[in-house]
PDB file of N, CA and C in Angstrom:
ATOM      1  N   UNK A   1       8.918  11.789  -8.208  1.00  0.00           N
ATOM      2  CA  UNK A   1       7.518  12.160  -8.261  1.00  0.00           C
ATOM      3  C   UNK A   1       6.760  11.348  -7.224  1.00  0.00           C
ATOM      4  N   UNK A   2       7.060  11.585  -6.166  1.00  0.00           N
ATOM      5  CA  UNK A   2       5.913  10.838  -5.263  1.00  0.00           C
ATOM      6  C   UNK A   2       5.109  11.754  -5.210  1.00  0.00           C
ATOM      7  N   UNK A   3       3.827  11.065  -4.843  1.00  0.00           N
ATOM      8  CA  UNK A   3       2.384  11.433  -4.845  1.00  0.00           C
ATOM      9  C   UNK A   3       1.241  11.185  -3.453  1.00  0.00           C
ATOM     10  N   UNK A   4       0.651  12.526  -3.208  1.00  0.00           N
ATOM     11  CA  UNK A   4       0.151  12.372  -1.943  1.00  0.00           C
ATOM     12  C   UNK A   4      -1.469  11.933  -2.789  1.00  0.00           C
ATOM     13  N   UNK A   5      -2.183  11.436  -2.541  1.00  0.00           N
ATOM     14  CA  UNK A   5      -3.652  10.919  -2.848  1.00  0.00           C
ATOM     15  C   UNK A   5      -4.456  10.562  -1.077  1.00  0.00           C
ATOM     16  N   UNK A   6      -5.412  11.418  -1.872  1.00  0.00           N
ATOM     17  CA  UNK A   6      -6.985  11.652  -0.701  1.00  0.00           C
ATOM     18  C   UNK A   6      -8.463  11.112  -1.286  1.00  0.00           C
ATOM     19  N   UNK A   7      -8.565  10.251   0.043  1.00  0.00           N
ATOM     20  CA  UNK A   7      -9.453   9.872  -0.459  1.00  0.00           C
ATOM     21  C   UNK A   7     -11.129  10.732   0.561  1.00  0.00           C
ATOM     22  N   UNK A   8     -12.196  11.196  -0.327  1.00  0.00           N
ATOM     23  CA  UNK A   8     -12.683  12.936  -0.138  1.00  0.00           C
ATOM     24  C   UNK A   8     -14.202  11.648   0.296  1.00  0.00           C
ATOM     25  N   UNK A   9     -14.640  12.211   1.628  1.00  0.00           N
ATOM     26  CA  UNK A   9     -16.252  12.192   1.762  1.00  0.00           C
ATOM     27  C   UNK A   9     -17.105  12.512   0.940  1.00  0.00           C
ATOM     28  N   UNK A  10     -18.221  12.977   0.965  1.00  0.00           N
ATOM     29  CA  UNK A  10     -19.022  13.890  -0.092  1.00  0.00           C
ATOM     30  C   UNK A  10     -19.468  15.168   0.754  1.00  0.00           C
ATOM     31  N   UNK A  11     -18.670  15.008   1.552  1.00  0.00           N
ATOM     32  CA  UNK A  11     -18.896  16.509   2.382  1.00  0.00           C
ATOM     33  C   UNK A  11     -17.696  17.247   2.649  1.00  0.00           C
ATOM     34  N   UNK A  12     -16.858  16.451   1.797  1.00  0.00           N
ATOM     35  CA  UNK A  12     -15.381  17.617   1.216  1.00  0.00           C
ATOM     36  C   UNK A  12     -14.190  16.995   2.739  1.00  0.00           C
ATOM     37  N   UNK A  13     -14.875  16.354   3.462  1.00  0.00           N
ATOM     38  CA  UNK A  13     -13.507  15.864   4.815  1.00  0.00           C
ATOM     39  C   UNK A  13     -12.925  15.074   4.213  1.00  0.00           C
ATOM     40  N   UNK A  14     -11.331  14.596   4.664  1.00  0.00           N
ATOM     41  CA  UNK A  14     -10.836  13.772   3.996  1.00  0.00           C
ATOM     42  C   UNK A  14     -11.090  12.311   5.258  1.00  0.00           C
ATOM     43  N   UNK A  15     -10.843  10.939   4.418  1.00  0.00           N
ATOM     44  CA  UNK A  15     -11.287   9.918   4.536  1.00  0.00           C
ATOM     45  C   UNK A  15     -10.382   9.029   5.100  1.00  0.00           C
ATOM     46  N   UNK A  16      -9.018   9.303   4.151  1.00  0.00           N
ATOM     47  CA  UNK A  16      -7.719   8.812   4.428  1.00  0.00           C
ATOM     48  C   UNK A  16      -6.720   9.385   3.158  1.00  0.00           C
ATOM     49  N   UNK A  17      -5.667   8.673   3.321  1.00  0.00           N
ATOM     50  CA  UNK A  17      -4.462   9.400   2.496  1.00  0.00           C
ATOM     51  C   UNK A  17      -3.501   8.422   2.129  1.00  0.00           C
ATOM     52  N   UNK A  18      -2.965   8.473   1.304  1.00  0.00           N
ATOM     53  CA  UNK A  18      -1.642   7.573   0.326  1.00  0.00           C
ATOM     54  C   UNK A  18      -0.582   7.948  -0.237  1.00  0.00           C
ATOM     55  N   UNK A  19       0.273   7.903   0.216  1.00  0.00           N
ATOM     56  CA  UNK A  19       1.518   8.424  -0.698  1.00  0.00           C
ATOM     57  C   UNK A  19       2.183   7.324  -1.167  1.00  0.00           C
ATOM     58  N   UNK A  20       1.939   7.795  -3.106  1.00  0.00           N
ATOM     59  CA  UNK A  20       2.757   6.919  -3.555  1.00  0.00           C
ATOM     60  C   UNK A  20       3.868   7.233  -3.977  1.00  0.00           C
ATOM     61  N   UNK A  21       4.730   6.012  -4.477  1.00  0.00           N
ATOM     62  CA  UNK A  21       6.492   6.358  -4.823  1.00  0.00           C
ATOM     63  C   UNK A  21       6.403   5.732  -6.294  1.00  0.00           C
ATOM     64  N   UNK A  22       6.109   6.375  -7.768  1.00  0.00           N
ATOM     65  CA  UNK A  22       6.217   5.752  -8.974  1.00  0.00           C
ATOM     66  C   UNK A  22       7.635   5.255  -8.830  1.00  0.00           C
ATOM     67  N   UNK A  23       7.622   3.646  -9.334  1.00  0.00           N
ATOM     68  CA  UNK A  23       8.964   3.177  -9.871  1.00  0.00           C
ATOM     69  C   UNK A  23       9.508   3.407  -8.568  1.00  0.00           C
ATOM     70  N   UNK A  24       9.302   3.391  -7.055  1.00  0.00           N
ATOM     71  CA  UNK A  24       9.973   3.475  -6.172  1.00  0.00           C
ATOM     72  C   UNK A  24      10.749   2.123  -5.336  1.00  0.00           C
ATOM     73  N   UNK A  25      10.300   1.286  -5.915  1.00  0.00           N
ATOM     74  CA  UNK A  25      10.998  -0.386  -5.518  1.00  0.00           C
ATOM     75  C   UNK A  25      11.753  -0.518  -6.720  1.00  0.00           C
ATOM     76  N   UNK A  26      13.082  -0.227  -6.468  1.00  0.00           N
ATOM     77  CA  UNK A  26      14.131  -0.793  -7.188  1.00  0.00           C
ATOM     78  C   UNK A  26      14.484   0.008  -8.525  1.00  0.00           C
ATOM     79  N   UNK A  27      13.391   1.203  -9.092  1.00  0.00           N
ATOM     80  CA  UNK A  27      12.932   1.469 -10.434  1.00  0.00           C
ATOM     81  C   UNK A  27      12.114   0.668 -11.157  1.00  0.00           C
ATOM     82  N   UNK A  28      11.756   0.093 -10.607  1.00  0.00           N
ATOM     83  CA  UNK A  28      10.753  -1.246 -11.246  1.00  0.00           C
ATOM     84  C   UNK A  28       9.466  -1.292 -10.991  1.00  0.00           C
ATOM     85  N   UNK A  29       8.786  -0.902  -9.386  1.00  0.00           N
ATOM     86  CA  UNK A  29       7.267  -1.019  -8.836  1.00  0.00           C
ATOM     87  C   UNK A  29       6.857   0.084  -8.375  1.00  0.00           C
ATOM     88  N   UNK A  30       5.852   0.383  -8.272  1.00  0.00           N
ATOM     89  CA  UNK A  30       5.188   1.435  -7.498  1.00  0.00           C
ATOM     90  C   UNK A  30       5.240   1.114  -6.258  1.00  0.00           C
ATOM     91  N   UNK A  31       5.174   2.049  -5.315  1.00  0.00           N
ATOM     92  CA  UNK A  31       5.552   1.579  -3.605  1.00  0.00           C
ATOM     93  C   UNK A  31       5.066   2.556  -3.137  1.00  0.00           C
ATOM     94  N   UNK A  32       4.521   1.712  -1.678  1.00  0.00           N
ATOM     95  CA  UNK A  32       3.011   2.500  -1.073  1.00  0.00           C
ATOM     96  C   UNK A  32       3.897   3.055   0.342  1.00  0.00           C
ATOM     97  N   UNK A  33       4.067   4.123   0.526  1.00  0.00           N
ATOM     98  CA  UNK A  33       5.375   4.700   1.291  1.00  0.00           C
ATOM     99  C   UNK A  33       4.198   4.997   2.981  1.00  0.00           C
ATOM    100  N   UNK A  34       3.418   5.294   2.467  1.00  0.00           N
ATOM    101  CA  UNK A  34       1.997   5.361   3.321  1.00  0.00           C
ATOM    102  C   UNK A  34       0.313   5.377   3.187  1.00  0.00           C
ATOM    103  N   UNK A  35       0.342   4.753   4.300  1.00  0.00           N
ATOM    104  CA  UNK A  35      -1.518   4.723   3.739  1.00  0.00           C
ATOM    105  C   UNK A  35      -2.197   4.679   5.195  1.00  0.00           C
ATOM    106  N   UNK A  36      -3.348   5.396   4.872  1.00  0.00           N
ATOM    107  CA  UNK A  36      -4.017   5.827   6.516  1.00  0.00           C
ATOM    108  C   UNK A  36      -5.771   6.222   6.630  1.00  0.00           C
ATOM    109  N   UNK A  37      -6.116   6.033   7.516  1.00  0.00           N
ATOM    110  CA  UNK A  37      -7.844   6.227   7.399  1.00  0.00           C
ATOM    111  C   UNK A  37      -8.148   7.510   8.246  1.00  0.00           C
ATOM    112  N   UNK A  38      -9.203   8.062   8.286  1.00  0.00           N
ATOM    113  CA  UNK A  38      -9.661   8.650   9.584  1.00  0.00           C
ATOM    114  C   UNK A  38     -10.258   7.669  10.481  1.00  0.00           C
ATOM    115  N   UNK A  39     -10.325   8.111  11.734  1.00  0.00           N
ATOM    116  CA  UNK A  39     -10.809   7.394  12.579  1.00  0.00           C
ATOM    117  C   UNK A  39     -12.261   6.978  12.538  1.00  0.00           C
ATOM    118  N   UNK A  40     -12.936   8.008  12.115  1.00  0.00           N
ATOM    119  CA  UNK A  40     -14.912   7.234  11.743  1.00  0.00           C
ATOM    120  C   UNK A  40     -14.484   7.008  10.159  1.00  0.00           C
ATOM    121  N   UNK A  41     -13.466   7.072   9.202  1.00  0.00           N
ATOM    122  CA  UNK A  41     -13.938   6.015   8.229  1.00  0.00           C
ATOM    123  C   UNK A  41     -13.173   4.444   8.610  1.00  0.00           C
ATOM    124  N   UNK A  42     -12.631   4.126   9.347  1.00  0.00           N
ATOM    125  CA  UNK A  42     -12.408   2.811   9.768  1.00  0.00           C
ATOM    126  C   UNK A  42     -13.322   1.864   9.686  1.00  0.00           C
ATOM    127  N   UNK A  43     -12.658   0.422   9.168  1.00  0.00           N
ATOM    128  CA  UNK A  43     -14.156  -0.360   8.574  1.00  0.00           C
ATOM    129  C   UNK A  43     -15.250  -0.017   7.857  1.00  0.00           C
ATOM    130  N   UNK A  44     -15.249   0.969   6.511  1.00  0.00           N
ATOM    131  CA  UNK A  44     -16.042   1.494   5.979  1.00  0.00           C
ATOM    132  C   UNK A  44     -14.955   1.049   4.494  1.00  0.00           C
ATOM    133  N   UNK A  45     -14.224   0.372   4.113  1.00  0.00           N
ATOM    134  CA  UNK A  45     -13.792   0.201   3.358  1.00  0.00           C
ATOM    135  C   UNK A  45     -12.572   1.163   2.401  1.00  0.00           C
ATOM    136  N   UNK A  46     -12.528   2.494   3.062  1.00  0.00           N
ATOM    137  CA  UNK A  46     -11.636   3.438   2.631  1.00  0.00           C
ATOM    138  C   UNK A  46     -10.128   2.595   1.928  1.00  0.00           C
ATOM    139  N   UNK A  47      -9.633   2.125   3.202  1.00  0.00           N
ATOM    140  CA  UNK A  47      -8.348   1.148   2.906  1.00  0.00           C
ATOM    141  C   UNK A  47      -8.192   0.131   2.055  1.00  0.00           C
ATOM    142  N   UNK A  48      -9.589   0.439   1.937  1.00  0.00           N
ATOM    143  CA  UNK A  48      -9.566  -1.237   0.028  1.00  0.00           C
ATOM    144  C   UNK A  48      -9.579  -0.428  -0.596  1.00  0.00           C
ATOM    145  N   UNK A  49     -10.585   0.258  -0.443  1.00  0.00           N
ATOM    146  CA  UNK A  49     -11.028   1.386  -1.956  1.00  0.00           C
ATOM    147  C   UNK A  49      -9.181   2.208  -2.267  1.00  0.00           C
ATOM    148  N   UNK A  50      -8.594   2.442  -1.682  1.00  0.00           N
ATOM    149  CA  UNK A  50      -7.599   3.011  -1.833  1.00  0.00           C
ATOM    150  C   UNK A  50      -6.677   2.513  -1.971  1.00  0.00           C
ATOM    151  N   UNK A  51      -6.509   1.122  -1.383  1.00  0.00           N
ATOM    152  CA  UNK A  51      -5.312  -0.064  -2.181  1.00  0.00           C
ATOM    153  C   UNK A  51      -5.774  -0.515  -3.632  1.00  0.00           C
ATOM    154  N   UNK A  52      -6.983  -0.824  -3.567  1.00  0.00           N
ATOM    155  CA  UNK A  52      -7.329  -0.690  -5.147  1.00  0.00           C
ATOM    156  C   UNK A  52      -7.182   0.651  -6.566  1.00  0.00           C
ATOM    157  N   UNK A  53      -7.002   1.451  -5.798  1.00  0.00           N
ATOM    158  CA  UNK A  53      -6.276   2.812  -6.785  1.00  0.00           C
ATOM    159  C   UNK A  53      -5.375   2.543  -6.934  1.00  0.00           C
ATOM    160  N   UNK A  54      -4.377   2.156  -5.736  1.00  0.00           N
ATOM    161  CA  UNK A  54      -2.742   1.966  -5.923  1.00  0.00           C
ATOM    162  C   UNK A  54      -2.370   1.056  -6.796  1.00  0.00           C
ATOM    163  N   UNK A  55      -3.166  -0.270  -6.806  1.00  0.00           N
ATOM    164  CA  UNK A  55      -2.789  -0.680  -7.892  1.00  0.00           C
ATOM    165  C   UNK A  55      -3.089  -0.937  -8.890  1.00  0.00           C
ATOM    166  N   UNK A  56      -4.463   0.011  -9.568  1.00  0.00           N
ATOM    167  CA  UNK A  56      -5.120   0.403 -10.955  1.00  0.00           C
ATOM    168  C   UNK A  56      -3.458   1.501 -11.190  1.00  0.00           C
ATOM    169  N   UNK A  57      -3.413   2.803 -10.727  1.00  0.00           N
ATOM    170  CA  UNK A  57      -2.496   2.981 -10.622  1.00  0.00           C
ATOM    171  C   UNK A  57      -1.374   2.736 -11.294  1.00  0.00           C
ATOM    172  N   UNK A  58      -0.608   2.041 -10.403  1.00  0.00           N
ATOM    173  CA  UNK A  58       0.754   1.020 -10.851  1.00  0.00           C
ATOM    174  C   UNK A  58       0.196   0.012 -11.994  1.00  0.00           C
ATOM    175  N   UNK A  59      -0.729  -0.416 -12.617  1.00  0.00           N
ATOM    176  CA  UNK A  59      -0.939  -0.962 -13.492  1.00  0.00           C
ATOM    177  C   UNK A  59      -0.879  -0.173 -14.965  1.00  0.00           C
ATOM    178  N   UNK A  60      -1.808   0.745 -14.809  1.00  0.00           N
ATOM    179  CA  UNK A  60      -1.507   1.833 -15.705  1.00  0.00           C
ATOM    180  C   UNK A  60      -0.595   2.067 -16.251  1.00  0.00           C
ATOM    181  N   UNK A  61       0.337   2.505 -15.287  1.00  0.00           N
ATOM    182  CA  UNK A  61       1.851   2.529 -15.258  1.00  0.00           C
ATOM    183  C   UNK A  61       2.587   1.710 -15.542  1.00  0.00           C
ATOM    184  N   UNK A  62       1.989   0.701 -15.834  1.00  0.00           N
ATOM    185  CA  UNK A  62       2.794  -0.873 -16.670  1.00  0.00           C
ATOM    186  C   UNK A  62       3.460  -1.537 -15.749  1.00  0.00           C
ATOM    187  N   UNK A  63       3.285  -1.189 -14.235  1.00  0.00           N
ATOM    188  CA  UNK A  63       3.962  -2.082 -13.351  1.00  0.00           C
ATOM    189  C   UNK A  63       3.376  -3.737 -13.158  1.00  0.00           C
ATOM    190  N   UNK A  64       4.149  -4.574 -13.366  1.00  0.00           N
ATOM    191  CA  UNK A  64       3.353  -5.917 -12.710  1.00  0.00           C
ATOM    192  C   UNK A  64       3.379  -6.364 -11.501  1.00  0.00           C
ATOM    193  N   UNK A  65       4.214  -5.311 -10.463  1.00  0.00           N
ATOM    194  CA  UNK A  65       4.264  -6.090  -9.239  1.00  0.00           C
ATOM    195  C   UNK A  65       3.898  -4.474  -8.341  1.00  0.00           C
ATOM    196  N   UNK A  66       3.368  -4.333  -7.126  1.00  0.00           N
ATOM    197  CA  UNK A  66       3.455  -3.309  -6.244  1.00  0.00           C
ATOM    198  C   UNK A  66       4.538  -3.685  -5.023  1.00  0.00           C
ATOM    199  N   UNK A  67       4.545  -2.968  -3.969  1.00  0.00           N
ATOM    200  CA  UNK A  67       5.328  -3.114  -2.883  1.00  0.00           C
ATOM    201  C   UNK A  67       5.266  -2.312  -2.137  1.00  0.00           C
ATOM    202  N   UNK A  68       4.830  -2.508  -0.648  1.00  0.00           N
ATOM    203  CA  UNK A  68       5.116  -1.975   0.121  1.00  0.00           C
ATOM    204  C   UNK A  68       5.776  -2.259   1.422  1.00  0.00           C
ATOM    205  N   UNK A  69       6.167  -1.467   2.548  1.00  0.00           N
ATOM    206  CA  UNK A  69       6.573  -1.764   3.831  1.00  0.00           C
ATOM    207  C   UNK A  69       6.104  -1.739   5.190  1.00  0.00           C
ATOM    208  N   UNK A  70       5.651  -2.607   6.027  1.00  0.00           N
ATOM    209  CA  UNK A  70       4.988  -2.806   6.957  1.00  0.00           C
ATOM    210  C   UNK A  70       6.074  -2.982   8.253  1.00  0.00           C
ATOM    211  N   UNK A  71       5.669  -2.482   9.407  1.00  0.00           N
ATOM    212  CA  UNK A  71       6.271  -2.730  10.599  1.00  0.00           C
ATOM    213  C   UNK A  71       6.037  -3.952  11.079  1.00  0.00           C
ATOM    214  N   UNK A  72       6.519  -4.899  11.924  1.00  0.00           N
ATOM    215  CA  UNK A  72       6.501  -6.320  12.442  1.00  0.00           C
ATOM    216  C   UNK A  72       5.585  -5.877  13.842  1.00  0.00           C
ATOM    217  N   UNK A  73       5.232  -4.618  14.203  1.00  0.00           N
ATOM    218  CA  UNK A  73       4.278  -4.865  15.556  1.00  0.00           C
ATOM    219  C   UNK A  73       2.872  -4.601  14.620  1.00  0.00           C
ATOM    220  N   UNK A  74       2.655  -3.887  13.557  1.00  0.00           N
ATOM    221  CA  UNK A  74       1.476  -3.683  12.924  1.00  0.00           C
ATOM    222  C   UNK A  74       0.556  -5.304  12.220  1.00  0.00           C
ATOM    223  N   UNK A  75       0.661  -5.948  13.172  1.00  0.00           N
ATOM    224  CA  UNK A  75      -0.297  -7.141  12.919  1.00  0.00           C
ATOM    225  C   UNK A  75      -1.295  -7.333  12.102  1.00  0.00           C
ATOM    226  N   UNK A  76      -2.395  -6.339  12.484  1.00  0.00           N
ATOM    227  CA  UNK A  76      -3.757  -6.089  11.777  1.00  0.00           C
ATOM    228  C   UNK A  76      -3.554  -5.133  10.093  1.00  0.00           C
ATOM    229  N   UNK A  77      -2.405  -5.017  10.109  1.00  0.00           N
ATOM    230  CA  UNK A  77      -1.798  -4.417   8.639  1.00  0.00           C
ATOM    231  C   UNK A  77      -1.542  -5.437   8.011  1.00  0.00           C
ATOM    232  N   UNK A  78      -0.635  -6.052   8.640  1.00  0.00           N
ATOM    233  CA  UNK A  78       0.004  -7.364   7.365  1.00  0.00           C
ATOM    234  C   UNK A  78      -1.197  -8.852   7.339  1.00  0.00           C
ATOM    235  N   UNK A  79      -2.326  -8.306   8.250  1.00  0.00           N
ATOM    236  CA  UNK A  79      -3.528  -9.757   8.069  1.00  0.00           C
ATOM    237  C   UNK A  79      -4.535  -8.977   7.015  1.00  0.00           C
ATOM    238  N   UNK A  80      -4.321  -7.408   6.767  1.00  0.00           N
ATOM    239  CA  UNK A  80      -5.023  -6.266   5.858  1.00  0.00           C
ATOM    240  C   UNK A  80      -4.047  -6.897   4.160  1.00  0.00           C
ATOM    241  N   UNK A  81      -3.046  -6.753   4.798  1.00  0.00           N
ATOM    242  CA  UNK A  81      -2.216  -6.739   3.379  1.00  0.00           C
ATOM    243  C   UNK A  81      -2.395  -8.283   2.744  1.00  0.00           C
ATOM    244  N   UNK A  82      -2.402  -9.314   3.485  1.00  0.00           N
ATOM    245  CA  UNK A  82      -2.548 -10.702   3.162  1.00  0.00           C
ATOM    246  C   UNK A  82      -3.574 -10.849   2.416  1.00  0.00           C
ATOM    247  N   UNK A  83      -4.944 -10.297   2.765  1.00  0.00           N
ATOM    248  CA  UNK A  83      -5.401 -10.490   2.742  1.00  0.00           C
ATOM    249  C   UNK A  83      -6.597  -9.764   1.425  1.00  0.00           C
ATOM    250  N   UNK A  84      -5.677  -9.095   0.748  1.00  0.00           N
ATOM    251  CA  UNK A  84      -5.534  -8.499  -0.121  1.00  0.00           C
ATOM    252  C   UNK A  84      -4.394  -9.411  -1.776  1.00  0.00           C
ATOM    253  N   UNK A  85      -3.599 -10.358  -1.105  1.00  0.00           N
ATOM    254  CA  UNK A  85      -2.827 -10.799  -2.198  1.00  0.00           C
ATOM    255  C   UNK A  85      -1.741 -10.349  -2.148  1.00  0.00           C
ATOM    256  N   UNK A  86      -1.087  -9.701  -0.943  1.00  0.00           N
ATOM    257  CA  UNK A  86      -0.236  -9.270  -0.899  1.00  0.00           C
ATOM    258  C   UNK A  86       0.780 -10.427  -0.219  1.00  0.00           C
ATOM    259  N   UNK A  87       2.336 -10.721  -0.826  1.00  0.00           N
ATOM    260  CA  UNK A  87       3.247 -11.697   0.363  1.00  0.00           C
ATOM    261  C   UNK A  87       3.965 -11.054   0.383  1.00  0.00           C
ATOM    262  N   UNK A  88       5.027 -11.732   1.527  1.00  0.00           N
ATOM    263  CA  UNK A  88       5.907 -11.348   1.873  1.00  0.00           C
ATOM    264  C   UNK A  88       7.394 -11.774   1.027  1.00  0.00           C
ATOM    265  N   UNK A  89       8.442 -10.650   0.612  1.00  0.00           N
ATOM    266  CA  UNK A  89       9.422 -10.505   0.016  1.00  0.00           C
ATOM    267  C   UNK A  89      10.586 -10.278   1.250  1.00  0.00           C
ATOM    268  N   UNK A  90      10.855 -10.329   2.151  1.00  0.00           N
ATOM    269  CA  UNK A  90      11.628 -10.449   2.856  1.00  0.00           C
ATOM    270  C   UNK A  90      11.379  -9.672   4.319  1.00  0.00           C
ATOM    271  N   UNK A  91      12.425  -9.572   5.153  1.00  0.00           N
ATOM    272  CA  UNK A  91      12.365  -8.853   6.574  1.00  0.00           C
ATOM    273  C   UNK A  91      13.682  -8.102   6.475  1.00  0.00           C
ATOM    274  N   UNK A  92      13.586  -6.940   6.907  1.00  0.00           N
ATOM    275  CA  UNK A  92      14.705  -5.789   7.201  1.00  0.00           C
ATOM    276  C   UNK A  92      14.280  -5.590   8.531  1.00  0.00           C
ATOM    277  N   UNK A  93      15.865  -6.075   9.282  1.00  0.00           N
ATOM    278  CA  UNK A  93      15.699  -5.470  10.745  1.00  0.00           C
ATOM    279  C   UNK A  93      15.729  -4.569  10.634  1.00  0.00           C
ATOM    280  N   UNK A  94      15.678  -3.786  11.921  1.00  0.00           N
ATOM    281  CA  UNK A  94      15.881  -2.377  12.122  1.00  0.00           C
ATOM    282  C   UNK A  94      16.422  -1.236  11.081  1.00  0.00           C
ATOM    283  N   UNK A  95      15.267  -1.350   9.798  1.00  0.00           N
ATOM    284  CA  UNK A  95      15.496  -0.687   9.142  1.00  0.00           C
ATOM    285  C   UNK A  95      14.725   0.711   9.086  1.00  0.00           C
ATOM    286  N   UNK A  96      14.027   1.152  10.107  1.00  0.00           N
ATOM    287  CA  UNK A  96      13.719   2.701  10.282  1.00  0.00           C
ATOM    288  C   UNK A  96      13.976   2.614  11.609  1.00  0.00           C
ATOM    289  N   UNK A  97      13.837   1.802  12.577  1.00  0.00           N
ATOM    290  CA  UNK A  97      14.460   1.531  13.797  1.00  0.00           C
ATOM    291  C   UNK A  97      14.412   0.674  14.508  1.00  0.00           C
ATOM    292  N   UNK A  98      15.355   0.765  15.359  1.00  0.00           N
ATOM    293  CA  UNK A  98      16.649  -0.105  16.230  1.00  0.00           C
ATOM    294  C   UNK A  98      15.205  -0.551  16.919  1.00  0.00           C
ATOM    295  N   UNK A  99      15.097  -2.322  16.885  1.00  0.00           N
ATOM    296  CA  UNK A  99      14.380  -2.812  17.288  1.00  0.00           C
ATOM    297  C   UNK A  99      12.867  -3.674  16.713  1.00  0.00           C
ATOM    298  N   UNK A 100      13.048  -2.771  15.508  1.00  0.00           N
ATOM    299  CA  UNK A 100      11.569  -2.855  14.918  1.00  0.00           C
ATOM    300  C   UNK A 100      11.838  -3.514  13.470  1.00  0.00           C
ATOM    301  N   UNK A 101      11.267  -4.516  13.047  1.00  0.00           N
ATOM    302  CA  UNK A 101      11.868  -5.078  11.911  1.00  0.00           C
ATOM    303  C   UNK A 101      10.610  -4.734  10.999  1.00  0.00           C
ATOM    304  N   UNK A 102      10.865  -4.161   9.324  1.00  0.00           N
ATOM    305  CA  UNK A 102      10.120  -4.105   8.399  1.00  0.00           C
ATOM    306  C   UNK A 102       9.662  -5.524   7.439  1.00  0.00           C
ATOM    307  N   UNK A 103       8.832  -5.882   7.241  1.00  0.00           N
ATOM    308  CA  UNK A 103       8.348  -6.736   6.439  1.00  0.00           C
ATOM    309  C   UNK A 103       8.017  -5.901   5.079  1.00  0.00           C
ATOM    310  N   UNK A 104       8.361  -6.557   3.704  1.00  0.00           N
ATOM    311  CA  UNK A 104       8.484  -6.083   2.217  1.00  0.00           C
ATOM    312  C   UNK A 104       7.939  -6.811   1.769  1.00  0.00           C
ATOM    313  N   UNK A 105       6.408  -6.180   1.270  1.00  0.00           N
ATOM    314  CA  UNK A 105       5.429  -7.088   0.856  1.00  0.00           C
ATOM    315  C   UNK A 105       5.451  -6.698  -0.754  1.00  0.00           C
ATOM    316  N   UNK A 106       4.627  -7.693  -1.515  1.00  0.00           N
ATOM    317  CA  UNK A 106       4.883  -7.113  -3.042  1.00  0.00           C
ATOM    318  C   UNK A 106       3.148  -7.781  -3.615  1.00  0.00           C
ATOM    319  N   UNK A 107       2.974  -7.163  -4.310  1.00  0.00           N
ATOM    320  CA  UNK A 107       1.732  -7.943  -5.197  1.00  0.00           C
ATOM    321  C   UNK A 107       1.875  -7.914  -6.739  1.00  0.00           C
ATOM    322  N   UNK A 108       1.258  -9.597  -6.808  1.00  0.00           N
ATOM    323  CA  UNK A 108       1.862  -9.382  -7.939  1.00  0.00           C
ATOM    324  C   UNK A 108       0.751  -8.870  -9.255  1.00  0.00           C
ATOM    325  N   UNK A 109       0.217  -8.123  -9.678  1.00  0.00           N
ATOM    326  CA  UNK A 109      -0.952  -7.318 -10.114  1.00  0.00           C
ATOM    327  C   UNK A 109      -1.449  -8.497 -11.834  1.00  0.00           C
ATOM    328  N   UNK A 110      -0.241  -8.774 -12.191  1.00  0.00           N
ATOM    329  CA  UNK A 110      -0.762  -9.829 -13.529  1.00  0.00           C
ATOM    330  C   UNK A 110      -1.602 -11.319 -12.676  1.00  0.00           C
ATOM    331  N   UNK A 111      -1.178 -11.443 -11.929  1.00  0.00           N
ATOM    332  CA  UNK A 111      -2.224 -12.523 -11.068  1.00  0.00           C
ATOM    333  C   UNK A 111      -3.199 -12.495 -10.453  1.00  0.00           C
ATOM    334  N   UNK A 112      -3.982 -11.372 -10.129  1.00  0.00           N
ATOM    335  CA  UNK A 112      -4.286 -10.833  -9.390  1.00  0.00           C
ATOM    336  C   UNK A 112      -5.958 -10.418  -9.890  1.00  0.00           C
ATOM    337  N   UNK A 113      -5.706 -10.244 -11.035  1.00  0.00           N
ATOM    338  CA  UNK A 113      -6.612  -9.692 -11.833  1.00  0.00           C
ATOM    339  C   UNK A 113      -6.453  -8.002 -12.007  1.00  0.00           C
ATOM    340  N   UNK A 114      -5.547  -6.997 -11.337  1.00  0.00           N
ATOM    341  CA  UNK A 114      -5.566  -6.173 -11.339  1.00  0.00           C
ATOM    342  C   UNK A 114      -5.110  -5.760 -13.277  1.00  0.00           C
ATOM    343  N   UNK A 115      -4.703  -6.480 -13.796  1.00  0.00           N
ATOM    344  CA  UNK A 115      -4.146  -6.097 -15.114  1.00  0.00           C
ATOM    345  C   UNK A 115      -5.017  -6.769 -15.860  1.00  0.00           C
ATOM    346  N   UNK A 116      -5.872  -6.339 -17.063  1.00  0.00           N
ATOM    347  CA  UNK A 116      -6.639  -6.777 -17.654  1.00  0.00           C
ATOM    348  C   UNK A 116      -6.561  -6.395 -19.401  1.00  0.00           C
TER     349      UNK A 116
END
């Protein structure tokens, strides 16, 4: 059951988009397979407002930890994801490709305050 989620203007355009993976880390976490803005909602907060679903979300869902995967050239992602409460769980080289190493970030949502 992965899940595509939009996040809607009030003039019906979309804003950005998320696909999640229930139970997709291990059978255990929810995992954020993608996440993306439009170009004029950039810096308008779309990308919080929508990491914060993901993990109301996965909380719901009784998960205590999220996870997702970041590329090692996407810089301004993993200082997004940090910066959010998100760390790092390890590095996979060239694990979508030859050259490009993934970083496996996780949050842990009972610390977080996301679980209440």
């Amino acid at each position: 059951r992965g899940e595509l989620w939009c996040a809607v203007n009030t003039d019906g355009s979309i804003a950005g988009a998320m696909r999640v993976v229930p139970r997709g880390f291990c059978g255990l976490y929810h995992y954020l397979s993608l996440i993306g803005t439009s170009a004029s909602a950039r810096g308008a907060g779309v990308g919080r407002f929508m990491m914060s679903e993901f993990e109301k979300m996965a909380a719901e869902d009784g998960c205590t930890k999220v996870s997702l995967m970041v590329s090692d050239f996407n810089i301004s992602a993993m200082d997004f994801y940090c910066s959010l409460g998100y760390w790092e769980l390890g590095v996979i080289p060239d694990a979508a490709k030859a050259g490009i190493s993934e970083h496996v970030m996780m949050k842990n949502l009972t610390h977080s305050g996301a679980l209440k």
